[in-house]
N, C-alpha and C. Protein backbone atom coordinates (compact mmCIF):
# COMPACT_ATOMS: atom_id res chain seq x y z
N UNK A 1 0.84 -1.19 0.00
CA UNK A 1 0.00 0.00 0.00
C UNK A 1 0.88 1.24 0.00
N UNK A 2 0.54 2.09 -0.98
CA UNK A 2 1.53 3.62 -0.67
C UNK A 2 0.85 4.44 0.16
N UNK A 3 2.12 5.23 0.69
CA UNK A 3 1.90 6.15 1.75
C UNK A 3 0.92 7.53 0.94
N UNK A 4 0.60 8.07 1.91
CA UNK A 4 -0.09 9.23 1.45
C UNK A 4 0.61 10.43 1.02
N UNK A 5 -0.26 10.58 -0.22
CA UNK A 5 1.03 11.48 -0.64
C UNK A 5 2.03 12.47 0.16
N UNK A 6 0.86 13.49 0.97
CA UNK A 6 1.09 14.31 1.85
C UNK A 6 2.29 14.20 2.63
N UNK A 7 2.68 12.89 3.09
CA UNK A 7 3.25 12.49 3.62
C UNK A 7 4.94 12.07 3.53
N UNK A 8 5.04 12.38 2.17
CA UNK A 8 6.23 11.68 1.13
C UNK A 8 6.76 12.78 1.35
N UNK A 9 8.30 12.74 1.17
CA UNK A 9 9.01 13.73 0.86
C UNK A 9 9.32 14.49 -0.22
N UNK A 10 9.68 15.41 -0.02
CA UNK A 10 9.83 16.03 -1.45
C UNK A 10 10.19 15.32 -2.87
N UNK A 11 11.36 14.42 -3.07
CA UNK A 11 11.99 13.63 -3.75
C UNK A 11 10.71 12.30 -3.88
N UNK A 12 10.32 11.64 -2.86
CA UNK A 12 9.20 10.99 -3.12
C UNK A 12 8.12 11.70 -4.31
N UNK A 13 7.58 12.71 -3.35
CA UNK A 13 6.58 13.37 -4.23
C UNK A 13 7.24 13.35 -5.74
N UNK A 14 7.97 13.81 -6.36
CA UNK A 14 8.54 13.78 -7.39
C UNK A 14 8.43 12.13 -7.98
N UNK A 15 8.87 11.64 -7.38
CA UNK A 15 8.98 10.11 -7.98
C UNK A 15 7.63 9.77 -8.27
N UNK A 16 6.76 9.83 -7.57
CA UNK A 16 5.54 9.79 -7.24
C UNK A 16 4.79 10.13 -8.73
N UNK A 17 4.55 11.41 -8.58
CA UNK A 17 3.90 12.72 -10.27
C UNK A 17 4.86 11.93 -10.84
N UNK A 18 6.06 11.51 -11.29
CA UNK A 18 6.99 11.50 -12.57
C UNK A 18 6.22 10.21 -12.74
N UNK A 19 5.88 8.89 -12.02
CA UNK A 19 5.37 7.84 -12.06
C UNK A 19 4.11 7.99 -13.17
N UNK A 20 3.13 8.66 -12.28
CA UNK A 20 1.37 9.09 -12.73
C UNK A 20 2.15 9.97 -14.25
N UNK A 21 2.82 10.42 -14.53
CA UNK A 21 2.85 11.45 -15.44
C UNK A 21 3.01 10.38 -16.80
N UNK A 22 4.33 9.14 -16.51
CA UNK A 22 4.48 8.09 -17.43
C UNK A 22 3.02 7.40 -17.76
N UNK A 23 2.35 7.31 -16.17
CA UNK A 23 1.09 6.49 -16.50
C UNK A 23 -0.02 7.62 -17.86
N UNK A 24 -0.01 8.88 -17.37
CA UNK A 24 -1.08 9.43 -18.31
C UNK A 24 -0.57 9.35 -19.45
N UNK A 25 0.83 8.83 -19.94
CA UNK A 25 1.67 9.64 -20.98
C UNK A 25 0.60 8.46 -22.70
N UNK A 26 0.58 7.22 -21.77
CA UNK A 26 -0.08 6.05 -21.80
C UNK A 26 -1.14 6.42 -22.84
N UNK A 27 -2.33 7.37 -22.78
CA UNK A 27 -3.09 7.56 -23.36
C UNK A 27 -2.73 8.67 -24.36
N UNK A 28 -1.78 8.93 -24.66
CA UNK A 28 -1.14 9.76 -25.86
C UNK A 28 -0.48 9.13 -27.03
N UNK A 29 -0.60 9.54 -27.98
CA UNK A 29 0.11 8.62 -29.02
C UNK A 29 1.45 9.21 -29.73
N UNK A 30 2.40 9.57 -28.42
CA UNK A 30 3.34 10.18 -28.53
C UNK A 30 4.92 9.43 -28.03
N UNK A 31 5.77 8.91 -29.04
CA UNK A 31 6.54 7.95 -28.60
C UNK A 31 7.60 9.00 -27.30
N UNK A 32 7.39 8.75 -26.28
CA UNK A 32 8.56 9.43 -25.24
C UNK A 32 9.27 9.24 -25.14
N UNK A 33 10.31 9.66 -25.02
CA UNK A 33 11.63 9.17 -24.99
C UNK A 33 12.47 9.81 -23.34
N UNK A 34 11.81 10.85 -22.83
CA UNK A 34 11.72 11.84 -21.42
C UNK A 34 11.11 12.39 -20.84
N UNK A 35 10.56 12.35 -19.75
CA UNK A 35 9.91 12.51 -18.61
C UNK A 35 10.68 13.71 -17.72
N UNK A 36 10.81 14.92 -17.72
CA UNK A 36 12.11 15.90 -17.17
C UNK A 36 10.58 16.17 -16.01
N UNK A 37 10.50 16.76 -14.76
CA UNK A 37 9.76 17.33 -14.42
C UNK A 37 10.03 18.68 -14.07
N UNK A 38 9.62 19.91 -13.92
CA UNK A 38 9.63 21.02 -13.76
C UNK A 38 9.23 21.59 -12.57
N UNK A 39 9.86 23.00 -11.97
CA UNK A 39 9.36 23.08 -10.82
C UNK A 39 7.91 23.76 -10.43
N UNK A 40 7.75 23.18 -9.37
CA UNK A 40 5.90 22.68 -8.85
C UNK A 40 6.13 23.93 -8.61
N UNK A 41 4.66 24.73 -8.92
CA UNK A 41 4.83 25.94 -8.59
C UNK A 41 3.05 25.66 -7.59
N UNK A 42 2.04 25.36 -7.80
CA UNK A 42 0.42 24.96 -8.21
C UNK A 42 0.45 23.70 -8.82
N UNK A 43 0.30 23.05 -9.80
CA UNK A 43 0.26 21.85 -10.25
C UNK A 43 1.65 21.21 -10.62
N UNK A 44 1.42 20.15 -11.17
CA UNK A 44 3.18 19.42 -11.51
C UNK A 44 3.24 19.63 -12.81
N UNK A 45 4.12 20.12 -13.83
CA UNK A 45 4.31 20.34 -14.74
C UNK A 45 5.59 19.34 -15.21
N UNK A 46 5.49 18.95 -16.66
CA UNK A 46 6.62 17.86 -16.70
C UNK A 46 7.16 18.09 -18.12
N UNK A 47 8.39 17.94 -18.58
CA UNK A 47 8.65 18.69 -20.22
C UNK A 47 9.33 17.25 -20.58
N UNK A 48 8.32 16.86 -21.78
CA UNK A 48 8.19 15.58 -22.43
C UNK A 48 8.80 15.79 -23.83
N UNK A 49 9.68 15.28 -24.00
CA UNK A 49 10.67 14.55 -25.14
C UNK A 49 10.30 13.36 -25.68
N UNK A 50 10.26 13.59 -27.37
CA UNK A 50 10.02 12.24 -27.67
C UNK A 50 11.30 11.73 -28.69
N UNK A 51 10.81 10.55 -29.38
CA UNK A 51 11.77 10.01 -30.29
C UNK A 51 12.41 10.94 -31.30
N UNK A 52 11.43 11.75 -31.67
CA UNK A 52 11.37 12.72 -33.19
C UNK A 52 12.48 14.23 -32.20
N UNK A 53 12.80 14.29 -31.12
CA UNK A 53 13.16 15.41 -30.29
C UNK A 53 12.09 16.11 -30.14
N UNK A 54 10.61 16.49 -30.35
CA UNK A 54 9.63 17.26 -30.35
C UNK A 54 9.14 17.20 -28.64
N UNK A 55 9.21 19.07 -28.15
CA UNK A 55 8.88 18.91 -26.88
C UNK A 55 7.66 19.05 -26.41
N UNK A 56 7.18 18.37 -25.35
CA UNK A 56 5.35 19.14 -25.10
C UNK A 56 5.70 19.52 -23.17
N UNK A 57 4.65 19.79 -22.98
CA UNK A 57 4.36 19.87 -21.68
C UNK A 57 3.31 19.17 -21.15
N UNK A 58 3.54 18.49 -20.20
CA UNK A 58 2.25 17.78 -19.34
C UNK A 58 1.97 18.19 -17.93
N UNK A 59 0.68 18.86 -18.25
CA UNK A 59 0.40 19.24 -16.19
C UNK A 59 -0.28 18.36 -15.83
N UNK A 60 0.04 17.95 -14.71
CA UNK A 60 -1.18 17.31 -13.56
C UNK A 60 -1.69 18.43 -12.94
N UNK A 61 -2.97 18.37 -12.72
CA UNK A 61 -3.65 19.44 -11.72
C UNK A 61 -4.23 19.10 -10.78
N UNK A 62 -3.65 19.44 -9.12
CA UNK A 62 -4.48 19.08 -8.35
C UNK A 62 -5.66 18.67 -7.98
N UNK A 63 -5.63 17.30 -7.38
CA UNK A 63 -7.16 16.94 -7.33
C UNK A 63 -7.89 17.45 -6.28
N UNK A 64 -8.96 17.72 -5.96
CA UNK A 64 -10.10 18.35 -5.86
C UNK A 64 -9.94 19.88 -5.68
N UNK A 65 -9.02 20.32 -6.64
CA UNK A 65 -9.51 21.88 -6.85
C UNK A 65 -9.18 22.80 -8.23
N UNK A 66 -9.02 21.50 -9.17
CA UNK A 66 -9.32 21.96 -10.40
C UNK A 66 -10.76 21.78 -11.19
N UNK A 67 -11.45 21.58 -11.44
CA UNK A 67 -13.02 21.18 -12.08
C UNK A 67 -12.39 20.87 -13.38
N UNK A 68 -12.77 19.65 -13.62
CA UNK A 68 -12.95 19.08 -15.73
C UNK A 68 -13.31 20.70 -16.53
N UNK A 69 -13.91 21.43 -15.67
CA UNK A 69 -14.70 22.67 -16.85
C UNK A 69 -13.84 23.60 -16.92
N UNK A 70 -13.12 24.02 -15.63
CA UNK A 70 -11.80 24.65 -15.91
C UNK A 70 -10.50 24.17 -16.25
N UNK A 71 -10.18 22.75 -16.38
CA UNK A 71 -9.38 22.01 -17.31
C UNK A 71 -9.97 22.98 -18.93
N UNK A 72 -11.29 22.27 -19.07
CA UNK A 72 -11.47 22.15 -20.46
C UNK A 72 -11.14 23.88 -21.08
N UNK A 73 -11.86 25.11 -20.20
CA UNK A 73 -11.95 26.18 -20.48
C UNK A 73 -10.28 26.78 -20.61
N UNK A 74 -8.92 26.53 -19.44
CA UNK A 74 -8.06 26.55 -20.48
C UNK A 74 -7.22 25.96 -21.63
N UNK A 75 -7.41 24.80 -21.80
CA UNK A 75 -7.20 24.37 -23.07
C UNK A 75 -7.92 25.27 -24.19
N UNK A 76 -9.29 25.01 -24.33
CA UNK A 76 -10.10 26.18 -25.72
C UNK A 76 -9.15 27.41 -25.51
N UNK A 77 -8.73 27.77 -23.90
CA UNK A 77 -8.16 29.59 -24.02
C UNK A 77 -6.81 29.25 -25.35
N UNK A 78 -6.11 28.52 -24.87
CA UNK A 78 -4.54 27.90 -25.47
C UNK A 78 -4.80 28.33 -26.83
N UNK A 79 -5.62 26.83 -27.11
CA UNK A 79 -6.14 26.60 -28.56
C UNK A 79 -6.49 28.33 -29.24
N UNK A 80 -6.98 28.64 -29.17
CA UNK A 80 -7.57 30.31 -29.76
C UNK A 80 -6.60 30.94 -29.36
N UNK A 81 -5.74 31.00 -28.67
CA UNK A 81 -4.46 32.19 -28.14
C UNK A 81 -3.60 31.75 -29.29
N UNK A 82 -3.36 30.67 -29.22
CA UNK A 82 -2.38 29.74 -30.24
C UNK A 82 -2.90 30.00 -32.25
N UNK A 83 -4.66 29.91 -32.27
CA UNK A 83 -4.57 30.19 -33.54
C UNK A 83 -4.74 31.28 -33.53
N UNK A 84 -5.58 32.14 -32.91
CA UNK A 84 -5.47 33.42 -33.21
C UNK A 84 -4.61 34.73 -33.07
N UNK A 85 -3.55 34.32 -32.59
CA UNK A 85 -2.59 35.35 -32.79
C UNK A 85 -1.47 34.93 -32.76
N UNK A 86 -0.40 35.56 -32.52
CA UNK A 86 1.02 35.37 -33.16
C UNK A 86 1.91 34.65 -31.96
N UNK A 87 1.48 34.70 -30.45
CA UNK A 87 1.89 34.30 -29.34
C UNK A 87 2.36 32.86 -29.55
N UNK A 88 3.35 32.16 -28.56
CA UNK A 88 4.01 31.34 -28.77
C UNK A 88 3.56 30.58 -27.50
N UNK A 89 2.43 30.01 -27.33
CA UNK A 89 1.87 29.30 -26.53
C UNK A 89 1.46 27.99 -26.67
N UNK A 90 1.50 27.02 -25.70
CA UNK A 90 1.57 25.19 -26.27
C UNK A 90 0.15 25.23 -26.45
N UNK A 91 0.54 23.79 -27.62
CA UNK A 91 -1.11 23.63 -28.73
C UNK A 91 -1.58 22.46 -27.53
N UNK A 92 -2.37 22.57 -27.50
CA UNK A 92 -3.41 20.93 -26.94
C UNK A 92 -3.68 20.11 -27.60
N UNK A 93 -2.87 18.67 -27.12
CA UNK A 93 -2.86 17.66 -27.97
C UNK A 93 -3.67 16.78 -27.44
N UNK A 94 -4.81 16.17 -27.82
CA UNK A 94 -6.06 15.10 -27.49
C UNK A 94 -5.47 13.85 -27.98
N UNK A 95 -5.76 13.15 -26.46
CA UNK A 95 -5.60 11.83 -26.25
C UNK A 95 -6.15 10.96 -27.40
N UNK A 96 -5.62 9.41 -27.00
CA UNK A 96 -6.10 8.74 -28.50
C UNK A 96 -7.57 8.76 -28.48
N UNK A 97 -8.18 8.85 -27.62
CA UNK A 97 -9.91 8.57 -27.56
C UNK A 97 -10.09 9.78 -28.34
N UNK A 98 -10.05 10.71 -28.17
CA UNK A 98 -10.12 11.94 -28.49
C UNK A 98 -10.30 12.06 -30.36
């Protein structure tokens, strides 16, 4: 049984998100080749390398105080920041279900 997160140490915690981050990476159809994580500022952020060198970013967002609707609402922000103007902001890439 694992300990609670809360409870882990810093370096745990890390091992921990880098773990879940491989697990979500799972439903992407993106060959990885790196898992780097970034520093936690609010959620865990992780800068993903693949075979091709192409980089993305993956956040985890705290559970119970992000909502699916404010997930979804900034992604659409991204998406429209990204096509509609000249800004250099990451695209949202949908899972294989997707």
């Amino acid at each position: 049984m694992h300990k609670p997160f809360s409870t882990l140490s810093q370096r745990g915690q890390v091992r921990r998100m880098t773990f879940m981050a491989r697990k979500a990476l799972e439903a992407y159809a993106v060959p990885v080749t790196s898992v780097k994580p970034l520093k936690q500022v609010y959620n865990k952020n992780f800068r993903i390398t693949t075979q091709n060198s192409e980089q993305y970013l993956l956040r985890i967002y705290r559970p119970r105080r992000t909502s699916v609707e404010m997930v979804r609402s900034e992604l659409l922000w991204l998406a429209a920041l990204s096509q509609d103007t000249d800004l250099n902001v990451p695209k949202p890439v949908l899972n294989k279900e997707m």
